[in-house]
Protein backbone atom coordinates (compact mmCIF):
# COMPACT_ATOMS: atom_id res chain seq x y z
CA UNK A 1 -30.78 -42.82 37.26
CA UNK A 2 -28.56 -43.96 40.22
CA UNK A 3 -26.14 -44.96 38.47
CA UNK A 4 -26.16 -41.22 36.29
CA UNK A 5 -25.61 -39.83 39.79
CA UNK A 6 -22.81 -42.06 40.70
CA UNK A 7 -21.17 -40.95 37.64
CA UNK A 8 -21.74 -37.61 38.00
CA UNK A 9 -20.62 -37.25 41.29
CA UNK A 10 -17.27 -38.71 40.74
CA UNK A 11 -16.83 -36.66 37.73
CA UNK A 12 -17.30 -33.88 39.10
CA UNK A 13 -15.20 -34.84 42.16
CA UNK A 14 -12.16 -35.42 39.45
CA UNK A 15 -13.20 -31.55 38.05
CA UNK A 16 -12.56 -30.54 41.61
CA UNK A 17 -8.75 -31.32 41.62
CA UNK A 18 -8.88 -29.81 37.81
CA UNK A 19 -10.35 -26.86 39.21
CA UNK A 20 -7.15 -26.19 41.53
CA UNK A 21 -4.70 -26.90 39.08
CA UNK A 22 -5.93 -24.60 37.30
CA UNK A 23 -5.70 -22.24 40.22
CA UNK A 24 -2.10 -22.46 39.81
CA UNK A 25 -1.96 -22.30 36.25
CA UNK A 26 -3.97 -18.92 36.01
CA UNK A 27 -1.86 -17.05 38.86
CA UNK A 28 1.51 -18.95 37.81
CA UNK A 29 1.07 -17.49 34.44
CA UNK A 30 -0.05 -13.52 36.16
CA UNK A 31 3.10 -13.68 37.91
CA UNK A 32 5.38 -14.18 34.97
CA UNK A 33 5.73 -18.23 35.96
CA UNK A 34 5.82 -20.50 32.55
CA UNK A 35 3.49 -23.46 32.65
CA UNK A 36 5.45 -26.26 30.85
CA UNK A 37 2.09 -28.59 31.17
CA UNK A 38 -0.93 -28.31 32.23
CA UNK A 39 -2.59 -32.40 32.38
CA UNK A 40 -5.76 -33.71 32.74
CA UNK A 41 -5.42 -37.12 34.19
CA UNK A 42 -1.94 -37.79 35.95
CA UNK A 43 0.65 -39.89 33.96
CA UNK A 44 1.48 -41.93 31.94
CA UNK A 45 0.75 -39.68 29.11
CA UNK A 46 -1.29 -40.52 26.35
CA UNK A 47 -1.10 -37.71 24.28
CA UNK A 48 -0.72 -33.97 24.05
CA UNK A 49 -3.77 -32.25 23.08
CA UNK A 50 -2.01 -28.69 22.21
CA UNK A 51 0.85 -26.88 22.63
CA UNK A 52 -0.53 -22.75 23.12
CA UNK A 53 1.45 -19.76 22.11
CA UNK A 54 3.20 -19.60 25.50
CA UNK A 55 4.68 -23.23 25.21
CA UNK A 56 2.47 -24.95 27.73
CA UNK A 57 1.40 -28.56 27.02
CA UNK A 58 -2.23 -29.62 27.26
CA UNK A 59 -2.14 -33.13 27.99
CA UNK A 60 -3.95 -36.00 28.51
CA UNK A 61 -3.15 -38.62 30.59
CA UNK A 62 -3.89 -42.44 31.87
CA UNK A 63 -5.02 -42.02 35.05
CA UNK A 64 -8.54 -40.10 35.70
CA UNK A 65 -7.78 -39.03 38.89
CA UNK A 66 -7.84 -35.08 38.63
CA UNK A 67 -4.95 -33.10 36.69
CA UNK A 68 -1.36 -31.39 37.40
CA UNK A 69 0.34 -28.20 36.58
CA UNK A 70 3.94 -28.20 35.75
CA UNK A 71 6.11 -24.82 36.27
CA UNK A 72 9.39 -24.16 34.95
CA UNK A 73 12.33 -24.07 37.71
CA UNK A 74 9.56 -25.73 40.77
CA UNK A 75 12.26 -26.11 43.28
CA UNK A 76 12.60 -22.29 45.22
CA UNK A 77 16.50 -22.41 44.62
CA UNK A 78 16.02 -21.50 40.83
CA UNK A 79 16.65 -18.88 39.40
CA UNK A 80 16.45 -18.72 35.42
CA UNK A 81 13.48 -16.70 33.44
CA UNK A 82 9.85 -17.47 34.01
CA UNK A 83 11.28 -19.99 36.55
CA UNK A 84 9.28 -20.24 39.79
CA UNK A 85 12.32 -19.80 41.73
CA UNK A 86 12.60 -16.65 41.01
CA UNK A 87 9.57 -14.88 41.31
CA UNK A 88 9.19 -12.82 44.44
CA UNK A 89 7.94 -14.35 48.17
CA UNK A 90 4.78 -13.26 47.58
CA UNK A 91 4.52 -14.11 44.06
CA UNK A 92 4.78 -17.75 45.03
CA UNK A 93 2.59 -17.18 47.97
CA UNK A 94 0.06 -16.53 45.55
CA UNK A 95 0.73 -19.15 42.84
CA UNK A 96 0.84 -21.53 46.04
CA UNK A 97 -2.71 -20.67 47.70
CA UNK A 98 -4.32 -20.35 43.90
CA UNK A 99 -5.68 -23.79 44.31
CA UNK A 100 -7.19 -23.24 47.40
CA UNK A 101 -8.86 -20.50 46.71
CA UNK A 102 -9.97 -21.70 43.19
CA UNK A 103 -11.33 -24.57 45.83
CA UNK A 104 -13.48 -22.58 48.19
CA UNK A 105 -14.64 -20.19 45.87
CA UNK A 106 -16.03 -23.45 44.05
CA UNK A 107 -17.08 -24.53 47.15
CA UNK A 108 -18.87 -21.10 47.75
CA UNK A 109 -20.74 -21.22 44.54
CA UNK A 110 -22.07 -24.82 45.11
CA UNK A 111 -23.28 -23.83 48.79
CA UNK A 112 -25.38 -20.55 47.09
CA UNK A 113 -26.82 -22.54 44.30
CA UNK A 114 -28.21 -25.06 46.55
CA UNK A 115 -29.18 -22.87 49.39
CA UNK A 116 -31.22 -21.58 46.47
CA UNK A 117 -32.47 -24.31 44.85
CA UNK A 118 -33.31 -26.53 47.70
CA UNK A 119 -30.02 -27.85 50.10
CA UNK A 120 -29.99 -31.17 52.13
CA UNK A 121 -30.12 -30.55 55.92
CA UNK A 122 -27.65 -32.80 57.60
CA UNK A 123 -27.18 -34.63 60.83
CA UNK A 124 -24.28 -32.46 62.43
CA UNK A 125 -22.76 -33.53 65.79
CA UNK A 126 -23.82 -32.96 68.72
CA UNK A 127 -27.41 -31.83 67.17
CA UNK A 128 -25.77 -28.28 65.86
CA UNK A 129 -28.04 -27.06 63.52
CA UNK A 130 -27.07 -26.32 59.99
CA UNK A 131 -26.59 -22.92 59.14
CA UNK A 132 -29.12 -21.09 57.46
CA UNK A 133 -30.66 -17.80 57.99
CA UNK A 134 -34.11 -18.46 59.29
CA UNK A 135 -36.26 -15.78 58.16
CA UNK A 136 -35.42 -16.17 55.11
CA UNK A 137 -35.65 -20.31 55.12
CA UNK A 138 -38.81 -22.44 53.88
CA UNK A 139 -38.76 -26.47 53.98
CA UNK A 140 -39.61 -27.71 50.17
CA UNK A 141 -39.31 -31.41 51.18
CA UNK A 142 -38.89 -34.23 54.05
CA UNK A 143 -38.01 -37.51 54.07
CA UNK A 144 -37.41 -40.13 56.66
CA UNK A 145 -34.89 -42.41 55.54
CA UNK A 146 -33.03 -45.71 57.68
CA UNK A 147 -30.02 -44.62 59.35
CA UNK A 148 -28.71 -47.76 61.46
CA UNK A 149 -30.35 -51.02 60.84
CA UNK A 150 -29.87 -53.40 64.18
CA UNK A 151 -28.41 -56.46 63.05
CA UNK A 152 -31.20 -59.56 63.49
CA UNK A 153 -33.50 -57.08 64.86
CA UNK A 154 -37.18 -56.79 63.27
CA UNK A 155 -36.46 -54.35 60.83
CA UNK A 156 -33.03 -56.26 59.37
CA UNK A 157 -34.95 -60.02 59.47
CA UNK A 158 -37.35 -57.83 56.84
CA UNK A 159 -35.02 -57.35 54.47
CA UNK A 160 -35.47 -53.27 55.52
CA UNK A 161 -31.26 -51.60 54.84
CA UNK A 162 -29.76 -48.36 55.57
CA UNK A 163 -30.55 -45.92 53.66
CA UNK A 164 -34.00 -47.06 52.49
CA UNK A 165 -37.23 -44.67 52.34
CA UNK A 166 -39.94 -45.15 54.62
CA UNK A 167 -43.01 -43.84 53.66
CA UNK A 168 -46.05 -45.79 55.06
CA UNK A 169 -47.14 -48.59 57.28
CA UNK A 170 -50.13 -50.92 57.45
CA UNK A 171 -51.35 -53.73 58.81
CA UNK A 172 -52.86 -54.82 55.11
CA UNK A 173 -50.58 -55.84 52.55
CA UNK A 174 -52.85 -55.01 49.48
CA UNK A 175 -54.98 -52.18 51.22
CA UNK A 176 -52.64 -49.34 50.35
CA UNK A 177 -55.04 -47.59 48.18
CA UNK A 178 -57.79 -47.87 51.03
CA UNK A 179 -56.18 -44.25 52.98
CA UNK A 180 -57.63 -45.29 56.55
CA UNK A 181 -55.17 -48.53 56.19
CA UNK A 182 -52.48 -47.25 56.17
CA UNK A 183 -50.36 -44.19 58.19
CA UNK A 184 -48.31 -42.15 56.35
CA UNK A 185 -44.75 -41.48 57.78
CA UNK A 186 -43.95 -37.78 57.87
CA UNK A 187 -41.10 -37.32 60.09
CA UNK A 188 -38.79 -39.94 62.23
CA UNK A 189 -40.94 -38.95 65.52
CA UNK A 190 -44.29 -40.47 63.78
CA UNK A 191 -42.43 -44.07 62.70
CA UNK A 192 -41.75 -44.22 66.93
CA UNK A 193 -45.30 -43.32 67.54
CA UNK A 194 -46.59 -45.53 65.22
CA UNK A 195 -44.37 -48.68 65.75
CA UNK A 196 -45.34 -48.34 69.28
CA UNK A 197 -48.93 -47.71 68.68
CA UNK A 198 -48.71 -51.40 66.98
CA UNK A 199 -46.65 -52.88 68.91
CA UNK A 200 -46.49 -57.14 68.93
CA UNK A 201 -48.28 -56.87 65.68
CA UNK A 202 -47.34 -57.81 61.71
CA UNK A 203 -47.06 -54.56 59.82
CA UNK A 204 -46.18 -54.05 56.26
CA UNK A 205 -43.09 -51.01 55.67
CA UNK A 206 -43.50 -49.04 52.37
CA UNK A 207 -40.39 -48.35 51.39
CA UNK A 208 -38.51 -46.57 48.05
CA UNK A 209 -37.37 -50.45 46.84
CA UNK A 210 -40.87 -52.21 47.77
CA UNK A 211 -42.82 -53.64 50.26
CA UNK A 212 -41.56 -55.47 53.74
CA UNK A 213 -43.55 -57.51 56.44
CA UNK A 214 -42.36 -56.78 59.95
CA UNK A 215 -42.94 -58.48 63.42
CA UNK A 216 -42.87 -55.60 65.76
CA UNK A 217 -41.77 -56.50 69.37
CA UNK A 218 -43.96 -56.38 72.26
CA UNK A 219 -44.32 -53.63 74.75
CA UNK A 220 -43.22 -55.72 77.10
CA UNK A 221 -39.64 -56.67 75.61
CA UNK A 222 -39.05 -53.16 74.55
CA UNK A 223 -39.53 -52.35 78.27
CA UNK A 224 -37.14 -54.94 79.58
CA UNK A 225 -34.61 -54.30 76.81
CA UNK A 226 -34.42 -50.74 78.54
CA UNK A 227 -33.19 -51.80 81.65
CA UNK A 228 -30.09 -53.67 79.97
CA UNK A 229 -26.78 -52.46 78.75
CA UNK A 230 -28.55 -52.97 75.30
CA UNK A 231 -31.85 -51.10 74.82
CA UNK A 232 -33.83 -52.14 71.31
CA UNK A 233 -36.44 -50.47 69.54
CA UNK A 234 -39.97 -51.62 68.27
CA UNK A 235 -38.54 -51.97 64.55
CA UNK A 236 -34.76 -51.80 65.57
CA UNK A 237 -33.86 -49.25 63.50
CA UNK A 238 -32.77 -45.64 64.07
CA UNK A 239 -34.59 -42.88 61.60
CA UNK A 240 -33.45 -39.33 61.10
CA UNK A 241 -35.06 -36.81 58.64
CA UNK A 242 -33.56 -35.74 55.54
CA UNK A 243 -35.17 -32.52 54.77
CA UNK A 244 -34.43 -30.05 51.98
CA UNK A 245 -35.11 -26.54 52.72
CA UNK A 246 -34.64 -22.96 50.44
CA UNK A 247 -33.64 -19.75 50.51
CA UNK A 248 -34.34 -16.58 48.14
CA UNK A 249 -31.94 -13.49 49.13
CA UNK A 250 -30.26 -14.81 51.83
CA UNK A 251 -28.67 -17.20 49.78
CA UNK A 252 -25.43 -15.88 48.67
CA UNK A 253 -24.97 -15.83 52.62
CA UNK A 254 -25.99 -19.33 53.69
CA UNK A 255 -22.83 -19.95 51.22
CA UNK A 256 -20.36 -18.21 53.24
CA UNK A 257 -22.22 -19.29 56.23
CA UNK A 258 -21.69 -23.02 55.51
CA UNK A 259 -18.10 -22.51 54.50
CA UNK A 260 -17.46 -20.99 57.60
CA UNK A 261 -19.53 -23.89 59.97
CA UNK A 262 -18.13 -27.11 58.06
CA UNK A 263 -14.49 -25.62 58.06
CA UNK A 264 -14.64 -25.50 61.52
CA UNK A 265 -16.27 -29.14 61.69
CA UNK A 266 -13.57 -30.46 59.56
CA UNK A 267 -10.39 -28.81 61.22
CA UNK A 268 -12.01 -30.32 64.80
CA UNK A 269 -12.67 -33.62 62.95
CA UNK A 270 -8.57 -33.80 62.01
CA UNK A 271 -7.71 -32.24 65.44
CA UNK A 272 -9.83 -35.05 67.19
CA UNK A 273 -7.57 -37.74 64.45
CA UNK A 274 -4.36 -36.25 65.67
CA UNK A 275 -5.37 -36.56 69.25
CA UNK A 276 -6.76 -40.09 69.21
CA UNK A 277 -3.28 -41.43 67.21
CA UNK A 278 -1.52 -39.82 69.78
CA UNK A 279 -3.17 -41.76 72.37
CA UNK A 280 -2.90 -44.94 70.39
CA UNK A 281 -7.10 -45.18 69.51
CA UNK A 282 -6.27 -45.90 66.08
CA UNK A 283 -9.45 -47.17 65.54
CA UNK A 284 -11.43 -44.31 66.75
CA UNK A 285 -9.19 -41.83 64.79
CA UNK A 286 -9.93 -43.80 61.90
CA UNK A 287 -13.62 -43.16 61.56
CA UNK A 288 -12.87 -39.40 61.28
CA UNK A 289 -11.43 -39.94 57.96
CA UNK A 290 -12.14 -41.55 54.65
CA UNK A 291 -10.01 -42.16 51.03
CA UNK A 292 -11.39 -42.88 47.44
CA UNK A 293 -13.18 -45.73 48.10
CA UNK A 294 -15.30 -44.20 50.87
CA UNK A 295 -15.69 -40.96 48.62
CA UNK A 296 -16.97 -43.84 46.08
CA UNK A 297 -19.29 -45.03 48.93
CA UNK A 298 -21.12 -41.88 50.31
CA UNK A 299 -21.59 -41.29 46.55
CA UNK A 300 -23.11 -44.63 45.67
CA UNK A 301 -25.41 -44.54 48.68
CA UNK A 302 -26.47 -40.95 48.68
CA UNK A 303 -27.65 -41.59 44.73
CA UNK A 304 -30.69 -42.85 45.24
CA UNK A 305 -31.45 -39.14 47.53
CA UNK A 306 -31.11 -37.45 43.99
CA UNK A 307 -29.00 -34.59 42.65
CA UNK A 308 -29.16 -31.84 45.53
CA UNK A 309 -27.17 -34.37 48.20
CA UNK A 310 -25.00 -35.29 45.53
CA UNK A 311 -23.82 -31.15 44.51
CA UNK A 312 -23.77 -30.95 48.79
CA UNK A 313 -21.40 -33.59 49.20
CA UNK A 314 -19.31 -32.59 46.04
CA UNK A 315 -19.20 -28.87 47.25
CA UNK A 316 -17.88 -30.51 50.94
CA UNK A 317 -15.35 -32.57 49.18
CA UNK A 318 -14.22 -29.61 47.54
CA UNK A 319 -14.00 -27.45 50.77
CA UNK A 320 -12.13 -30.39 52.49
CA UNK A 321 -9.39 -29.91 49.07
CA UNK A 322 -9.15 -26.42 50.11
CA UNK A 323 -8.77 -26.57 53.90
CA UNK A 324 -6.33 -29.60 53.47
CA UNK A 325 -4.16 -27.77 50.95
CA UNK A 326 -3.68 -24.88 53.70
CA UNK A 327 -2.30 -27.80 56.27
CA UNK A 328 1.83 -27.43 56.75
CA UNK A 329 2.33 -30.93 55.64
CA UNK A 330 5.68 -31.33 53.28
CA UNK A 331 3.96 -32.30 49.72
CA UNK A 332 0.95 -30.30 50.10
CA UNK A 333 0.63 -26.60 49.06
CA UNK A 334 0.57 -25.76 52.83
CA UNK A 335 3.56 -27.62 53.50
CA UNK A 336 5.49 -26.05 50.48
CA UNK A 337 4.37 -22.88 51.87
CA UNK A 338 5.30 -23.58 54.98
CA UNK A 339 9.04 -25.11 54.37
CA UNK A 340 9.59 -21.76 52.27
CA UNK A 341 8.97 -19.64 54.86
CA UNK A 342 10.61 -21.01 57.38
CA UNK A 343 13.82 -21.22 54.96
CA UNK A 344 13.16 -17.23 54.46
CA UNK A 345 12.82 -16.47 58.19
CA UNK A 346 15.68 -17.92 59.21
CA UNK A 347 17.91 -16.46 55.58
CA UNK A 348 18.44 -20.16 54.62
CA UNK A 349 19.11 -21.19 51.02
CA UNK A 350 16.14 -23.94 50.31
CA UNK A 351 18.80 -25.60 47.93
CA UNK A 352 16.74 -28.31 45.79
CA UNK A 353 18.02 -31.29 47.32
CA UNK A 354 16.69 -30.39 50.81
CA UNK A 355 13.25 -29.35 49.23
CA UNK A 356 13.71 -32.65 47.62
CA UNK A 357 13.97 -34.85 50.55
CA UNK A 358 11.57 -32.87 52.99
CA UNK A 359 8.46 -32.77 50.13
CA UNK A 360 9.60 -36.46 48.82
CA UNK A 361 9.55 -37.54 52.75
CA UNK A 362 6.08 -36.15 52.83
CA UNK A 363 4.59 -37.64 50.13
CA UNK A 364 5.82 -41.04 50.74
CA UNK A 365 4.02 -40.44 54.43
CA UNK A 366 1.16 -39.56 52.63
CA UNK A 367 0.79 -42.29 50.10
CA UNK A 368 1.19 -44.90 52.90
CA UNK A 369 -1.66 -42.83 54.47
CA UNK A 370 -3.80 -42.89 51.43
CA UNK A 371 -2.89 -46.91 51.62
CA UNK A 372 -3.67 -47.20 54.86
CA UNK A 373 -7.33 -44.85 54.63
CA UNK A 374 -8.00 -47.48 51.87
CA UNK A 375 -7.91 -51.01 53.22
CA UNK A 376 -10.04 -49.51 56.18
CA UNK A 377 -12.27 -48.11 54.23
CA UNK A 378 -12.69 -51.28 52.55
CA UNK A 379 -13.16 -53.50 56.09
CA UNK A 380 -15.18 -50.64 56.97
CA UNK A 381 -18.06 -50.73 53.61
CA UNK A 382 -17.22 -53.86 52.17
């Protein structure tokens, strides 16, 4: 079933970039723009599926990593029929920022059906809560699941890993069908309370993958930890509560509502980046981003949590498309935006081989960046 997830989320992560493209298709063709291809996959090409009436190419290509949209005449110099070029400012403001709207809107729909259906609640910083209108807002389920694991602490000598379930703990191996053997774990607060209520003792952990014993610390060395530059824990682990709550009416709202609260968590998330490269921390502006292979990650892990975290994080993923399309970086659909404008403000011809060099520039920076995101996203989970 995992595994289904996995797949699902990663397909549907590829439909995301298809979902833009087509963005641009739709408006492109509105505003009197031909589309000489629309592909699914980026090249090589394998084949073309169908040419339509209009003379666009469906094709599919080697690569499953999203789609493309070719127009006729892409550079803003040209000037021939059903050329891009030529359509009016606002024309190809529109063809431009199709994507990113195709993107939120997406992103929009995902938020509503799960605020409706049941949405994860997640750990925001700083303890902000997650939007939701609370009248209107009932909790269907709660888990408390393994955040941080201490390394050779009680918990990790057990076997016990991030992201594992805990539901019970007792003192009897084989007793778990006796109910006064064994406390059942509700929230993170009653896994303290009850790994301190035992502390020094041999408990056995029910977890989602099976069954672990643990030698919970004493009291005593809890206490002294506390007054060291490295405080541990009865267990050594860190909990947090992954609860899934619903709305009715309100839902349609919580959408927008979301939209609006991780937009402005992921625009201070690439401020904070910018900052900390400027200042040289390029470690710590490294853990505010991730690539593919942390996409692939989040998606593995957050499987086994079932279909609701995996629609959350695909709806997030396809907010963070939208908001970094509207960025002015060359290459992007911000940046191509932005160069235009710039040329038009100042009555500068954008000839082609300028556009050329300042979008080719760009995506040369970014593909070193998407090279770079990837080898420390592999130190980082592998």
């Amino acid at each position: 079933m995992e595994i289904l997830l996995l797949i699902l989320g990663l397909g549907l992560f590829v439909g995301l970039v298809i979902v833009h493209e087509f963005g641009h298709f739709i408006v492109a063709r509105r505003n009197g723009v031909q589309v000489e291809e629309f592909g699914l996959g980026l090249p090589p090409r394998l084949m073309i599926i169908k040419t339509d009436k209009q003379g666009t190419k469906f094709t599919l290509n080697a690569l499953p990593l999203g789609g493309f949209v070719k127009l006729k005449g892409e550079h803003d110099g040209d000037k021939g029929k059903q050329e891009f070029g030529s359509a009016s400012f606002w024309s190809k403001t529109k063809i431009i920022l199709a994507g990113v709207l195709m993107n939120l809107i997406t992103a929009w729909v995902m938020f509503t059906i799960l605020a409706f259906i049941g949405i994860p609640k997640l750990p925001l910083p700083g303890g902000t809560e997650q939007f939701t209108i609370s009248s209107d807002t009932r909790v269907v389920s709660n888990k408390v699941l393994v955040g941080y694991v201490e390394p050779n602490g009680p918990a990790d000598k057990a076997g016990i890993k991030p992201g594992d379930r805990i539901e019970y703990i007792t003192d009897c191996q084989n007793c778990l069908d006796i109910f006064t053997d064994r406390e059942i774990i509700s929230d993170a607060q009653d896994l303290h309370v009850t790994a301190q209520a035992n502390a020094g003792t041999t408990q056995y952990i029910y977890t989602n993958r099976g069954v672990s014993q643990v030698e919970l610390r004493t009291a005593e060395e809890v206490e002294a930890s506390t007054k060291t530059d490295n405080p541990k824990g009865y267990m050594g682990v860190i909990p947090y509560d992954y609860t899934v709550q619903r709305s009715t009416w309100s839902a349609p709202i919580v959408g927008v509502g979301l939209i609006g609260q991780f937009s402005k968590l992921t625009y201070s998330a690439l401020g904070s980046t910018i900052t900390s490269l400027f200042k040289g921390h390029g470690s710590e502006a490294s853990q505010n981003v991730s690539g593919p292979v942390g996409i692939f990650v989040v998606l593995r892990d957050g499987a086994s949590l079932g279909v609701n975290y995996i629609l959350l994080i695909v709806a997030l993923l396809s907010l963070t498309l939208a908001i970094m399309n509207t960025l002015p970086i060359p290459a992007l659909d911000g940046g191509k935006l932005t160069v235009m404008a710039i040329f038009r403000i100042f009555k500068r011809e954008l000839k082609p081989k300028t556009e050329e060099f300042i979008h080719g520039t760009g995506y040369i920076a970014l593909l070193l960046l998407f090279v770079l995101i990837t080898v420390v996203d592999v130190r980082r989970f592998f």
